[in-house]
Protein backbone atom coordinates (compact mmCIF):
# COMPACT_ATOMS: atom_id res chain seq x y z
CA UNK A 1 45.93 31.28 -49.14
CA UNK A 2 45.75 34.12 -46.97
CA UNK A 3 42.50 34.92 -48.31
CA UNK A 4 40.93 32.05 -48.04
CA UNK A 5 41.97 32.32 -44.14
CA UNK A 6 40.66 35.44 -43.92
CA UNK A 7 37.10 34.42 -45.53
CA UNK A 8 37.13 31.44 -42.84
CA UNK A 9 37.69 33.90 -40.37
CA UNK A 10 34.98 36.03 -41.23
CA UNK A 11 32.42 33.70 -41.59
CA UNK A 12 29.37 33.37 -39.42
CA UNK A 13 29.96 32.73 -35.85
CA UNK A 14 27.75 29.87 -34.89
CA UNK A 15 27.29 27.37 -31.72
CA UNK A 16 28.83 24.63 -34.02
CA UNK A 17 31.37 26.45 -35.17
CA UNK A 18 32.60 27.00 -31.93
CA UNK A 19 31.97 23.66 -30.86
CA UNK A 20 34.58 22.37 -33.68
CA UNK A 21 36.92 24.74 -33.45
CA UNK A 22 37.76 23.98 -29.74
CA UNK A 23 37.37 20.47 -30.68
CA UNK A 24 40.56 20.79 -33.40
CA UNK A 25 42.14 23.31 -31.13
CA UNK A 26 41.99 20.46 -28.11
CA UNK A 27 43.58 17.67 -30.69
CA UNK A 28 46.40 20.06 -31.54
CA UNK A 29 47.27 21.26 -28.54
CA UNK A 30 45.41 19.24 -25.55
CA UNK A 31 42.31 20.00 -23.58
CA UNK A 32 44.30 22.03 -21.01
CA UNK A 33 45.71 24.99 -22.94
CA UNK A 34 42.44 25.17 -24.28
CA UNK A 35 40.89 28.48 -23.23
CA UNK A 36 38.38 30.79 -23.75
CA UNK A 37 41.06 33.29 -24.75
CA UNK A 38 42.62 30.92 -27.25
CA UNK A 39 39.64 29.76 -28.45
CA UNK A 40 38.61 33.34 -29.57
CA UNK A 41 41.71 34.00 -31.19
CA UNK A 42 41.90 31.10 -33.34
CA UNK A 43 38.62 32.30 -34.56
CA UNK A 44 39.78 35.48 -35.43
CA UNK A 45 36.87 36.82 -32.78
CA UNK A 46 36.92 38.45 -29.16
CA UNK A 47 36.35 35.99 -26.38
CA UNK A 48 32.93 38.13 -25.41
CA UNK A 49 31.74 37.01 -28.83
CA UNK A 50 31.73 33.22 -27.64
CA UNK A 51 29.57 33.79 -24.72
CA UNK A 52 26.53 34.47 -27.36
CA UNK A 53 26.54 30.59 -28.11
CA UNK A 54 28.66 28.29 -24.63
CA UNK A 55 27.79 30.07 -21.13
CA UNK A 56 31.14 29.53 -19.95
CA UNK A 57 34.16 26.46 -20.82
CA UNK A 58 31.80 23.62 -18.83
CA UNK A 59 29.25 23.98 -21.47
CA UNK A 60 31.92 24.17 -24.03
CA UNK A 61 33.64 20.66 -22.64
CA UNK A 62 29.89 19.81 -22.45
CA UNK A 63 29.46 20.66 -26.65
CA UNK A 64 32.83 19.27 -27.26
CA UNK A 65 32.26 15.65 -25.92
CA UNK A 66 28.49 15.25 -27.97
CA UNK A 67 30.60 16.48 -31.00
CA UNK A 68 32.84 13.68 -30.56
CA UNK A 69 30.79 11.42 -29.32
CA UNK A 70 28.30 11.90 -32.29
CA UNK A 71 31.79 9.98 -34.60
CA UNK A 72 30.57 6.84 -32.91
CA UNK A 73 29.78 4.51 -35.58
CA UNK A 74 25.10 4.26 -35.29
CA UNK A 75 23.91 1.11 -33.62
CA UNK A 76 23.55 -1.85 -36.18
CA UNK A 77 21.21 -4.45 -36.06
CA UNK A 78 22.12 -8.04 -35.48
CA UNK A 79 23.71 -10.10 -33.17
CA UNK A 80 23.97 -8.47 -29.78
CA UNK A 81 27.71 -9.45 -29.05
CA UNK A 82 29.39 -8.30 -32.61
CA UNK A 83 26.85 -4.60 -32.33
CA UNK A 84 28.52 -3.79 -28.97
CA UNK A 85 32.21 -4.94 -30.25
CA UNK A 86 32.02 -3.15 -33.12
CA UNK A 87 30.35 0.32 -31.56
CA UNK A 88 33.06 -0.17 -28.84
CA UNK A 89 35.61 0.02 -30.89
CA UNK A 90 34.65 2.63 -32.81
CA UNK A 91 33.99 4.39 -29.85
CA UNK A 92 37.85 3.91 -29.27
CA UNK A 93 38.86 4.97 -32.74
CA UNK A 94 37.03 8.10 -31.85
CA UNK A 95 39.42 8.49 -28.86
CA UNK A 96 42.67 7.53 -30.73
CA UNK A 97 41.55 11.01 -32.98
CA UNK A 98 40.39 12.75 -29.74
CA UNK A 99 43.21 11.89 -26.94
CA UNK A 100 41.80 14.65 -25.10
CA UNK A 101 38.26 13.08 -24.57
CA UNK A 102 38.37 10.32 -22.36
CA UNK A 103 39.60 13.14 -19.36
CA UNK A 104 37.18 15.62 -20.50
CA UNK A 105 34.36 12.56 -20.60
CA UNK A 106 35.65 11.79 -16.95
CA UNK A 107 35.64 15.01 -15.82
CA UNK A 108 31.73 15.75 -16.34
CA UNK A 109 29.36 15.61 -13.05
CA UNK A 110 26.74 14.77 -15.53
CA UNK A 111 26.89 12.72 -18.48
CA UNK A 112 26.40 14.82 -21.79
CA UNK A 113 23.07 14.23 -23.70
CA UNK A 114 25.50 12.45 -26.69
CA UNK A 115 27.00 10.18 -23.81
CA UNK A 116 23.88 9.32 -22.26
CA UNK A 117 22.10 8.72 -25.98
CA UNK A 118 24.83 6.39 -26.65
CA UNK A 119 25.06 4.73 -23.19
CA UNK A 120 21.01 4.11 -24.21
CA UNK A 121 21.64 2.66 -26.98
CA UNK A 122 24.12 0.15 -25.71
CA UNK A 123 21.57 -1.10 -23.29
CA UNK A 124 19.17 -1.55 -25.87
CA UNK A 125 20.94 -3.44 -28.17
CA UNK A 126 21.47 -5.92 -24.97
CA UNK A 127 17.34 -5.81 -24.36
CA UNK A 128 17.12 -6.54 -27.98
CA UNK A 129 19.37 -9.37 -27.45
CA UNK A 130 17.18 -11.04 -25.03
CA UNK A 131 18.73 -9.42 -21.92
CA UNK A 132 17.08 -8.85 -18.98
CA UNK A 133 17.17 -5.48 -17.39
CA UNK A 134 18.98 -7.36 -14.42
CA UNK A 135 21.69 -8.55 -16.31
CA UNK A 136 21.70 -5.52 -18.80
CA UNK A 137 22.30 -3.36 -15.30
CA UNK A 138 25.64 -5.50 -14.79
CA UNK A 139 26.66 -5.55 -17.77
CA UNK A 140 27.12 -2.48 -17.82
CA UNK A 141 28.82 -2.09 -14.84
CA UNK A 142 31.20 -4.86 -15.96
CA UNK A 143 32.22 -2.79 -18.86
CA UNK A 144 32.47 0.26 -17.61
CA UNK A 145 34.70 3.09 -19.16
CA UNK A 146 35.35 0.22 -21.51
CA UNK A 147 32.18 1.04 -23.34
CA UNK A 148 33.25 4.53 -24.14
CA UNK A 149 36.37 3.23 -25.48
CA UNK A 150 39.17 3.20 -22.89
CA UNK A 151 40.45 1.39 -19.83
CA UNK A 152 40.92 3.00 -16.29
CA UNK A 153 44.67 1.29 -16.35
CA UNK A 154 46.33 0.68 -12.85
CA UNK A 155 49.53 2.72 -13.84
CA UNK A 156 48.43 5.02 -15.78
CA UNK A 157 50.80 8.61 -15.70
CA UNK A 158 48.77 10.18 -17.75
CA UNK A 159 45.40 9.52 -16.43
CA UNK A 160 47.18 10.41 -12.59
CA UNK A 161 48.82 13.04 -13.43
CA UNK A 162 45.82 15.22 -14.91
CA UNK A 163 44.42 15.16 -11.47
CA UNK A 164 45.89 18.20 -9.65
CA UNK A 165 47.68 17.03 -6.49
CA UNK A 166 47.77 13.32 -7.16
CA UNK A 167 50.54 10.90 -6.99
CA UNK A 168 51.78 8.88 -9.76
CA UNK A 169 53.01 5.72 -9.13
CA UNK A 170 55.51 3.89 -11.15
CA UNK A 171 54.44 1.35 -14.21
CA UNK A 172 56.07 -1.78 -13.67
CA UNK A 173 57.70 -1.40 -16.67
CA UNK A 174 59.61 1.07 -14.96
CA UNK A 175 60.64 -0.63 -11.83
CA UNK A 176 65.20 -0.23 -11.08
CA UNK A 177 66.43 -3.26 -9.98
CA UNK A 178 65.98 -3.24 -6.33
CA UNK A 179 62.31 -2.61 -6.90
CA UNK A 180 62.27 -5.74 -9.63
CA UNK A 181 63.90 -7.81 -6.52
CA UNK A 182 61.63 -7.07 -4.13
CA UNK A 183 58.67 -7.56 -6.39
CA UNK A 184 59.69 -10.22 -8.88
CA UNK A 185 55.78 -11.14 -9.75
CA UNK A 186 55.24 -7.31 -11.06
CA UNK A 187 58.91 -7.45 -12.88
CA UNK A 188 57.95 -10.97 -14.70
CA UNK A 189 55.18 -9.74 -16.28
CA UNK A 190 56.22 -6.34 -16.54
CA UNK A 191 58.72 -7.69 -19.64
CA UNK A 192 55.98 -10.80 -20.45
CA UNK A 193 54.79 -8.78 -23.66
CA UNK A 194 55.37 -5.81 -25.81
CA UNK A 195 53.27 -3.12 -26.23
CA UNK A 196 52.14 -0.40 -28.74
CA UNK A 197 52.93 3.14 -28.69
CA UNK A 198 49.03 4.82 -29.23
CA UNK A 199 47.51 4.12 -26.05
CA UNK A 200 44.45 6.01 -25.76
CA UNK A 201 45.44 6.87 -22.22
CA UNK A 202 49.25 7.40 -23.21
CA UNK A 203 51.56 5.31 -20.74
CA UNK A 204 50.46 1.74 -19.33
CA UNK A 205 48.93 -1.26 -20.88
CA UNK A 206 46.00 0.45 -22.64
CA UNK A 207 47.08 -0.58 -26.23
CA UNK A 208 44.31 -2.05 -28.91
CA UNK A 209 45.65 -5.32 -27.67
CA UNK A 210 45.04 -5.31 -24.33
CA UNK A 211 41.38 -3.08 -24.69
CA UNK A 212 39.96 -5.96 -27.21
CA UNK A 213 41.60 -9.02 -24.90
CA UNK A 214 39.46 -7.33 -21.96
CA UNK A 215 36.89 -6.46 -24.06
CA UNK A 216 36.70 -10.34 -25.51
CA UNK A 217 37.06 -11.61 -22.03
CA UNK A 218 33.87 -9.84 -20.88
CA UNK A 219 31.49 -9.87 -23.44
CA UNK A 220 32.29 -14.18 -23.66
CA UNK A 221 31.35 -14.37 -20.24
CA UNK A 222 28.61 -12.09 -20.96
CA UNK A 223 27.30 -14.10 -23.33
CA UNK A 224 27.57 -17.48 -20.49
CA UNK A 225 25.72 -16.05 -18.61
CA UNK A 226 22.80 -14.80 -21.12
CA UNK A 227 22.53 -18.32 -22.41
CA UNK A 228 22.40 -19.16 -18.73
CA UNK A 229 19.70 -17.27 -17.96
CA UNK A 230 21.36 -15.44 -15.00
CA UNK A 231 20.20 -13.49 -12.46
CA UNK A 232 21.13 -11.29 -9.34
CA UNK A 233 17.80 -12.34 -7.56
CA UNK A 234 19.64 -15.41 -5.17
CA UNK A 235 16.73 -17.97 -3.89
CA UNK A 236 17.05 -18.73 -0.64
C-alpha cells in the first residue's frame, strides 16, 4: 500500500493532475481550506512546483470548475424541453458530488470556458427547438442559476454565510414562537412539507424536490409561450 502511494506521488506533475487533485481535496474538505500549501502537500510536491501549470488559486478555481463542469451529461438530441431537463439535472448531480462548486461557480468575475461552452449549448438546444433568440434571451434569464444546477434559496445559511461580513437571516423553519406569532403566513408553510437532507446549497428548501417543481414550473410555461409564439417586441 505504501508503495503504491509513493509511486502516485512520484508520478508526473501535470496541469490535470493538479486540476483533480484540488478538485478531490475541495470534496473532502471544502473549497475554503483549500490552499496552495495543502494542495502541494497532498501531492507529495512543494507549492513552487504548482506555479509551473495554475498562475495563482483564481486560475486553479478557474481549472477546477471546467473539470467539473466537463461531468455534465453532452447535449442530446430531441425534444427541446426533456434535453434541457435532463442536462439540468445532471448538471445538479454534478453538484450533489461537488458541494463546493456552486460558490466557487458564483464566485468567478468571468464565466469559465466549460461554463460558458455549456451555457452555449443550452441556448442552442432552445434555437434548435424553434426558439427565437428573443425568447431564448429570457429564457435564460428565467432559469438562471437553475441551469447550472442549483437555486439561489431565500434562506439560505450556507450560501450567506460564505460571504465574509454578511448577515444570515433565519429559515422559517427556524422561527421561536413569538416570531411564528407575529408571522403566522411564514410559520404555516414553514411546517407545510418535509424536506430532504442533501441540499446542494445545505440549509433551506433547495432539495431535488423543490429544484425539479421550479424547474417543471418554468420550462411548462416556457413551452406556452413557444407554442405562443411570444415576443418582448410590444406593438403599440
Amino acid at each position: 500500500m505504501a508503495e503504491r502511494v509513493e509511486t502516485v506521488r512520484r508520478a508526473p506533475l501535470t496541469r490535470d493532475r493538479v486540476l483533480r487533485a484540488a478538485v478531490a481535496l475541495a470534496d473532502r474538505t471544502g473549497i475554503e481550506s483549500l490552499s496552495m500549501r495543502n494542495l502541494a502537500q497532498d501531492l507529495g510536491v512543494v507549492p513552487m512546483a504548482l506555479y509551473k501549470h495554475v498562475a495563482n488559486k483564481d486560475e486553479l478555481l478557474d481549472g477546477m470548475i471546467d473539470i467539473v463542469v466537463a461531468e455534465i451529461d453532452p447535449p442530446a438530441a430531441g425534444d427541446w424541453k426533456q434535453a434541457i431537463r435532463r442536462r439540468v439535472l445532471s448538471a445538479r448531480r454534478m453538484l450533489l458530488r461537488h458541494p463546493w462548486a456552486s460558490l466557487a461557480i458564483e464566485s468567478r468575475a468571468m464565466a469559465t470556458p466549460a461554463v460558458l461552452a455549456y451555457l452555449d449549448s443550452t441556448v442552442g438546444a432552445l434555437r434548435a427547438g424553434g426558439f427565437s433568440t428573443d425568447l431564448a434571451h429570457h429564457v435564460m434569464h428565467a432559469l438562471g442559476s437553475r441551469v447550472l444546477g442549483f437555486s439561489q434559496e431565500l434562506f439560505d445559511a450556507s450560501r450567506q454565510a460564505g460571504r465574509s461580513g454578511a448577515t444570515v437571516p433565519e429559515a422559517p423553519a427556524d422561527l421561536p414562537p413569538e416570531m411564528a406569532a407575529r408571522f403566522p403566513n411564514l410559520a404555516a408553510i414553514a411546517t407545510a412539507a418535509s424536506h430532504d437532507g442533501d441540499s446542494v446549497v445545505g440549509p433551506g428548501c433547495d432539495d431535488q424536490f423543490e429544484f425539479e417543481f421550479a424547474l417543471d414550473l418554468l420550462l411548462d410555461g416556457i413551452e406556452r409561450l413557444h407554442r405562443d409564439g411570444w415576443t418582448s417586441h410590444r406593438t403599440p
